[in-house]
Protein backbone atom coordinates (compact mmCIF):
# COMPACT_ATOMS: atom_id res chain seq x y z
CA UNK A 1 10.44 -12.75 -4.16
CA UNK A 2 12.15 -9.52 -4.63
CA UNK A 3 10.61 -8.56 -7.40
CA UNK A 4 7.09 -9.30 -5.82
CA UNK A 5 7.76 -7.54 -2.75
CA UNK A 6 9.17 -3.85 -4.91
CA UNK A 7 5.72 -4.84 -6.94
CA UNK A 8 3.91 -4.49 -3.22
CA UNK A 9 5.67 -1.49 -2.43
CA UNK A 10 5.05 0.30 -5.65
CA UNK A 11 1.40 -0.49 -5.53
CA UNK A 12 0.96 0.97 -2.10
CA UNK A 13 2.87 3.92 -2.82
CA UNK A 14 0.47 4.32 -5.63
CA UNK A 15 -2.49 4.17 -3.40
CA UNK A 16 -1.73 5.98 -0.74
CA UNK A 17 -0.39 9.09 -3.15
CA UNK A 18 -4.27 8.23 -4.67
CA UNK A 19 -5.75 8.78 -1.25
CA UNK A 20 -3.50 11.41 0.37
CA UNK A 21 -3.88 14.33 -2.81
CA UNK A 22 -7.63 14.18 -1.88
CA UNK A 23 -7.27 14.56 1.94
CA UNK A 24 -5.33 17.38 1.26
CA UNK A 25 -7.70 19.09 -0.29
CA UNK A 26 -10.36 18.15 1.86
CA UNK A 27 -8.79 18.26 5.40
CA UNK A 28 -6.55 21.06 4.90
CA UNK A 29 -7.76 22.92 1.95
CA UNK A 30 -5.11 21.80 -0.52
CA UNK A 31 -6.10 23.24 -4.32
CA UNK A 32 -8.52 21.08 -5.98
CA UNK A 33 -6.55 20.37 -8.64
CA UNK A 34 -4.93 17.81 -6.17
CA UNK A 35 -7.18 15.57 -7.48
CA UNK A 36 -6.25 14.84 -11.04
CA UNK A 37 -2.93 13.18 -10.00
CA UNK A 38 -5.20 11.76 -7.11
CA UNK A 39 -7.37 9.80 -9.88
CA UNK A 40 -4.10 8.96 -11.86
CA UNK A 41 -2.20 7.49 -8.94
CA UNK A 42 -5.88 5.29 -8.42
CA UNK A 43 -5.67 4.29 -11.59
CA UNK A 44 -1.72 3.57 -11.66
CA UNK A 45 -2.41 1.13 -8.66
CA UNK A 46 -5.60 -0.68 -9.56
CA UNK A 47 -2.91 -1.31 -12.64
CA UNK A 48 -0.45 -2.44 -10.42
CA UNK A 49 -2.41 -4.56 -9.05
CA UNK A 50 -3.16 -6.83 -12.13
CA UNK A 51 0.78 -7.52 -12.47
CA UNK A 52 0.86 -9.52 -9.41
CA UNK A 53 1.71 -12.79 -10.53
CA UNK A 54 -0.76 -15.00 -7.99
CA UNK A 55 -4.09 -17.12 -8.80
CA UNK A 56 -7.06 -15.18 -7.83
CA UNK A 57 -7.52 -11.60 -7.34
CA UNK A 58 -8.79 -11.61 -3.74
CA UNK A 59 -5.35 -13.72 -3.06
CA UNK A 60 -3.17 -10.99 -4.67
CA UNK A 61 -5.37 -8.11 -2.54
CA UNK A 62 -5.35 -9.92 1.18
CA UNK A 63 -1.49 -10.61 0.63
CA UNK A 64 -1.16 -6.92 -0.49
CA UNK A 65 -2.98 -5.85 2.45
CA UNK A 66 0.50 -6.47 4.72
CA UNK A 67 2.68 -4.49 2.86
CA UNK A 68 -0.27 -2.07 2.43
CA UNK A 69 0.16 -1.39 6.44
CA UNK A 70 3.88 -1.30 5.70
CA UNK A 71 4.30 1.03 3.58
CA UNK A 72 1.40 3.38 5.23
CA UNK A 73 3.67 3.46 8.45
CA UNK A 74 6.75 4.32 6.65
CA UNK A 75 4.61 7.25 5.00
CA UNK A 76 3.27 8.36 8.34
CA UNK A 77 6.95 8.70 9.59
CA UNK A 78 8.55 10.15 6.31
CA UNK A 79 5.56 12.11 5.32
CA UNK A 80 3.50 12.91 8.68
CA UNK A 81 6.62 13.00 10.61
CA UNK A 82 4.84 10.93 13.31
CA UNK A 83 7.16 8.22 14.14
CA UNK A 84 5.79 4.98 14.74
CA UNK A 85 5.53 3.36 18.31
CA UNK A 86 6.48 -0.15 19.17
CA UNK A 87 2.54 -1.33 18.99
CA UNK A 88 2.84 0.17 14.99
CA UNK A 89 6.29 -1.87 14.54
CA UNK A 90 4.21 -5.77 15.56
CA UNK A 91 1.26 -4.60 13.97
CA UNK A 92 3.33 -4.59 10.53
CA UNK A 93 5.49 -7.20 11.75
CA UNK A 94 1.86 -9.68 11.85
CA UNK A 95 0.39 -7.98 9.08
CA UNK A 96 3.95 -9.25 7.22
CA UNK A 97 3.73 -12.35 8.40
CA UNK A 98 0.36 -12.84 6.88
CA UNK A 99 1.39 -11.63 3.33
CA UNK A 100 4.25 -14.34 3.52
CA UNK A 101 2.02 -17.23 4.87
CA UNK A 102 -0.30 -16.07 1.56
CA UNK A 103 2.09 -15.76 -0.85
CA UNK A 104 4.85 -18.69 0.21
CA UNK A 105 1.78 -21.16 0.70
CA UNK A 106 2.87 -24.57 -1.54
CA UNK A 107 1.15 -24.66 -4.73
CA UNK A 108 -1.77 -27.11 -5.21
């Protein structure tokens, strides 16, 4: 479970790196150049994403989608400095509880 939840974490790093470079450069007129690790990161995390070890790629992508919030609200305090408020906090605590009913579901 470990394992699958650093997997989670890495692949949302991945994607939000992917999406941040390019709203650099277009929100506060970051080099261009911003996007060539942009594309990489994209491509790093669609590769992630195919390591998941889960039947079903739309089951590996809603699950991911929890952490996803996660990890984007740990970036938005460590990166935006914008800590988050309590609504934030059981917003990823439900998101979380989603990606566990997902993934710990019994196997058919």
């Amino acid at each position: 479970m470990l394992n699958t939840l650093l997997l989670f974490i890495a692949t949302a790093l991945a994607e939000i790196v992917g999406c941040y470079l390019p709203w650099l450069w277009l929100k506060q007129g970051k080099p261009a150049w911003l996007l060539l690790p942009a594309a990489a990161s994209l491509a790093l995390f669609a590769w992630l994403l195919t390591l998941h070890d889960t039947t079903g790629a739309g089951r590996v992508y809603a699950a991911y989608g929890g952490v996803y919030i996660g990890v984007a609200l740990v970036w938005l305090w460590a990166v935006d400095g914008i800590r988050p408020t309590p609504w934030d906090v059981v917003g990823v605590l439900v998101a979380l509880a989603g990606m566990a009913i997902i993934m710990l579901q019994p196997a058919r």
